[in-house]
C-alpha atoms as a PDB file:
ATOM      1  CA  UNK A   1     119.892  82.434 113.652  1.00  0.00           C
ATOM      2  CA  UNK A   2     120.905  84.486 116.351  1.00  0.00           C
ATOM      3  CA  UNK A   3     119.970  87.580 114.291  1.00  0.00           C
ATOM      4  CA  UNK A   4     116.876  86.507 113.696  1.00  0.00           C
ATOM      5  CA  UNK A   5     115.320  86.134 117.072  1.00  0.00           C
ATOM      6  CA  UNK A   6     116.679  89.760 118.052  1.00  0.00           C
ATOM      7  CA  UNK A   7     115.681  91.275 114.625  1.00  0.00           C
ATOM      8  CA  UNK A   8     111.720  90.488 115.392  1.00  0.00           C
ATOM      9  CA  UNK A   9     112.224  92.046 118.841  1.00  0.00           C
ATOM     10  CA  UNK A  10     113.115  94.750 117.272  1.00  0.00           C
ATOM     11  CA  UNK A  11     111.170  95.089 114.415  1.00  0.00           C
ATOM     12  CA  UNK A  12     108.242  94.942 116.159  1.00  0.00           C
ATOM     13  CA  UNK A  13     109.267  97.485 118.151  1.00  0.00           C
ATOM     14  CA  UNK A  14     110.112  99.402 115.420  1.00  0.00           C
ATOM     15  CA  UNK A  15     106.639  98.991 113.962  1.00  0.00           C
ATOM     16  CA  UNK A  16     105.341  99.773 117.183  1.00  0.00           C
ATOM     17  CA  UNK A  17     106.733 103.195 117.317  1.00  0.00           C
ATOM     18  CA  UNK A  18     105.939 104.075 113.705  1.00  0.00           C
ATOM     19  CA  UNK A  19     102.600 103.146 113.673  1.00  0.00           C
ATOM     20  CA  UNK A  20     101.731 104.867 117.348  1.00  0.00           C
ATOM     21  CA  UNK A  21     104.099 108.019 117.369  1.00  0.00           C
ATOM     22  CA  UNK A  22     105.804 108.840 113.996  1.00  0.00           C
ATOM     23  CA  UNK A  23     103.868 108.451 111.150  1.00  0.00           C
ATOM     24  CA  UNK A  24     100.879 110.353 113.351  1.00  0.00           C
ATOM     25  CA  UNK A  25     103.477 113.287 113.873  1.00  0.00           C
ATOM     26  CA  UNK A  26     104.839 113.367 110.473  1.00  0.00           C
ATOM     27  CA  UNK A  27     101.481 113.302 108.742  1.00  0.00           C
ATOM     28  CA  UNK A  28     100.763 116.248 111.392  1.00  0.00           C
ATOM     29  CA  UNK A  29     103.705 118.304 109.963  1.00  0.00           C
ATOM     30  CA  UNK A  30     103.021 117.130 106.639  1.00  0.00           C
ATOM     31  CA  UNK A  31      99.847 119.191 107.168  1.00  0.00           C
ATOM     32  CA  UNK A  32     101.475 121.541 108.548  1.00  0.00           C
ATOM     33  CA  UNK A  33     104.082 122.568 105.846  1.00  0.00           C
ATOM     34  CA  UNK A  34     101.077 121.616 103.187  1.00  0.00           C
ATOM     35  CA  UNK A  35      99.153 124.567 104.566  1.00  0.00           C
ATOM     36  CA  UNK A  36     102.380 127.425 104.889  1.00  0.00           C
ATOM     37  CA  UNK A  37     103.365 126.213 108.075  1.00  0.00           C
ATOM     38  CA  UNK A  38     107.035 126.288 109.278  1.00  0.00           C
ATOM     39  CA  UNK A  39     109.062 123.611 111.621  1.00  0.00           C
ATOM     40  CA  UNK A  40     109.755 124.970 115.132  1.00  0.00           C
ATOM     41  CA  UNK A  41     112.707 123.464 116.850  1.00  0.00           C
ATOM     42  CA  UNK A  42     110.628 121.052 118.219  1.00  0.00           C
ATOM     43  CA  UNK A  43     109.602 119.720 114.751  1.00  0.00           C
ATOM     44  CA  UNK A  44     113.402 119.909 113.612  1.00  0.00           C
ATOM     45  CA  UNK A  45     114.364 117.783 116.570  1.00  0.00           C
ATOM     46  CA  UNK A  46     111.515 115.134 115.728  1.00  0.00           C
ATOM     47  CA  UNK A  47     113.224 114.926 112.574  1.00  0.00           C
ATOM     48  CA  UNK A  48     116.907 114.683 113.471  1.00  0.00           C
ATOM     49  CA  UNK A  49     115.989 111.909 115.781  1.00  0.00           C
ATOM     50  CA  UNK A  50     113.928 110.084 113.033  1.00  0.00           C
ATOM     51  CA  UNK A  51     116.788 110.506 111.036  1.00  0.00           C
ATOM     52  CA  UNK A  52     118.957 109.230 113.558  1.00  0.00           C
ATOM     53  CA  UNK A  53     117.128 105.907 114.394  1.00  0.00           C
ATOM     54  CA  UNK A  54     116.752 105.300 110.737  1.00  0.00           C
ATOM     55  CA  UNK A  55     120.267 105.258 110.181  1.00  0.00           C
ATOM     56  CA  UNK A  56     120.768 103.217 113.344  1.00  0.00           C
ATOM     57  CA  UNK A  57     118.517 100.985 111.334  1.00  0.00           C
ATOM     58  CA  UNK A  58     119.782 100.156 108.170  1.00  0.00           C
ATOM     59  CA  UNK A  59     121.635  97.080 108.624  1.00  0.00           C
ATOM     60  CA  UNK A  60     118.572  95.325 109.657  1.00  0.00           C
ATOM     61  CA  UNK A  61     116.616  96.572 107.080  1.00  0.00           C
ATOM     62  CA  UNK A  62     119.669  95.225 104.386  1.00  0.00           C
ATOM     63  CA  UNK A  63     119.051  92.008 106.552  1.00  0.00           C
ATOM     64  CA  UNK A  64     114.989  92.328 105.772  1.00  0.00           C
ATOM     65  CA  UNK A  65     114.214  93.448 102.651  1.00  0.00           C
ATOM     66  CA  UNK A  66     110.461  92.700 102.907  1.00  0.00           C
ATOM     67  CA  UNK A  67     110.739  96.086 104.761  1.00  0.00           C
ATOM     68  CA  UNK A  68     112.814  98.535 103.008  1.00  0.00           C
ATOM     69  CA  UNK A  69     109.633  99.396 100.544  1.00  0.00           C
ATOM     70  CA  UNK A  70     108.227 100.404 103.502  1.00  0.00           C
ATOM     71  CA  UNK A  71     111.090 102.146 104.844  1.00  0.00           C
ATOM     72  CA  UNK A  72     111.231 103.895 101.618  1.00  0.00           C
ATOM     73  CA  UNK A  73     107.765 105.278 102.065  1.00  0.00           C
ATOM     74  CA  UNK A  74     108.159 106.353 105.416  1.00  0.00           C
ATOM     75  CA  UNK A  75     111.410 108.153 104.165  1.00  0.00           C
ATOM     76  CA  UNK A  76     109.658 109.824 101.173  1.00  0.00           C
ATOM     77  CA  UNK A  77     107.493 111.396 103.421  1.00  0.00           C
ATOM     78  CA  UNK A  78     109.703 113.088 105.753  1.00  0.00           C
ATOM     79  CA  UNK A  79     111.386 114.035 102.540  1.00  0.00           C
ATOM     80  CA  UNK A  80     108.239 116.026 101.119  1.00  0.00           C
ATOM     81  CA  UNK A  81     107.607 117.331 104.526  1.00  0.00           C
ATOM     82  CA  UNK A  82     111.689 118.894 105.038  1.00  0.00           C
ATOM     83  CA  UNK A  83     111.226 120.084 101.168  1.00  0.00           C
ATOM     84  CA  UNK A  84     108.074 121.766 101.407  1.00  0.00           C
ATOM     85  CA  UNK A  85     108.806 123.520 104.500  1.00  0.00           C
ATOM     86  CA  UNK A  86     112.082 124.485 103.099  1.00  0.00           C
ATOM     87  CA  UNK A  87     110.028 126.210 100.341  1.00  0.00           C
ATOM     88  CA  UNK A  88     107.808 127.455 103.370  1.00  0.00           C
ATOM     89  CA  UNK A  89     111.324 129.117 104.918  1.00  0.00           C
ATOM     90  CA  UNK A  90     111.858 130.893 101.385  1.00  0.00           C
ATOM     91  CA  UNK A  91     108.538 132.775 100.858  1.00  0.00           C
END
């Protein structure tokens, strides 16, 4: 129970922050990359620290599952964002 309580604090937090300052950034270097664009440090740091909190996350996303498709999304796109701007770094 005790879990619980804490875990919608925090998921809604969570939420919060996705929906007012990292998905709007990623889908801004998503467009970035998707026109030639490369990641400047401060783009690389975005990413380490998204990286970073979603790790931090994981054991309350194994304790909610109703979020981990969403998780998954949210993690596919930073995926084709560091891929195509690796392919960016090669040309």
């Amino acid at each position: 129970m005790e879990y619980e309580s804490n875990d919608a604090g925090v998921i809604s937090v969570i939420i919060e922050r996705l929906e007012e300052q990292q998905l709007p950034r990623a889908l801004d270097l998503k467009d970035k990359v998707d026109q030639g664009g490369l990641l400047d440090d401060m783009d690389i740091g975005f990413l380490e620290r998204v990286f970073a909190e979603t790790n931090e996350a994981m054991p309350l996303l194994e304790r909610h599952p109703e979020y981990q498709l969403l998780a998954a999304k949210v993690t596919n796109l930073y995926h084709e964002v560091m891929t195509k701007a690796l392919e960016n770094e090669k040309k």
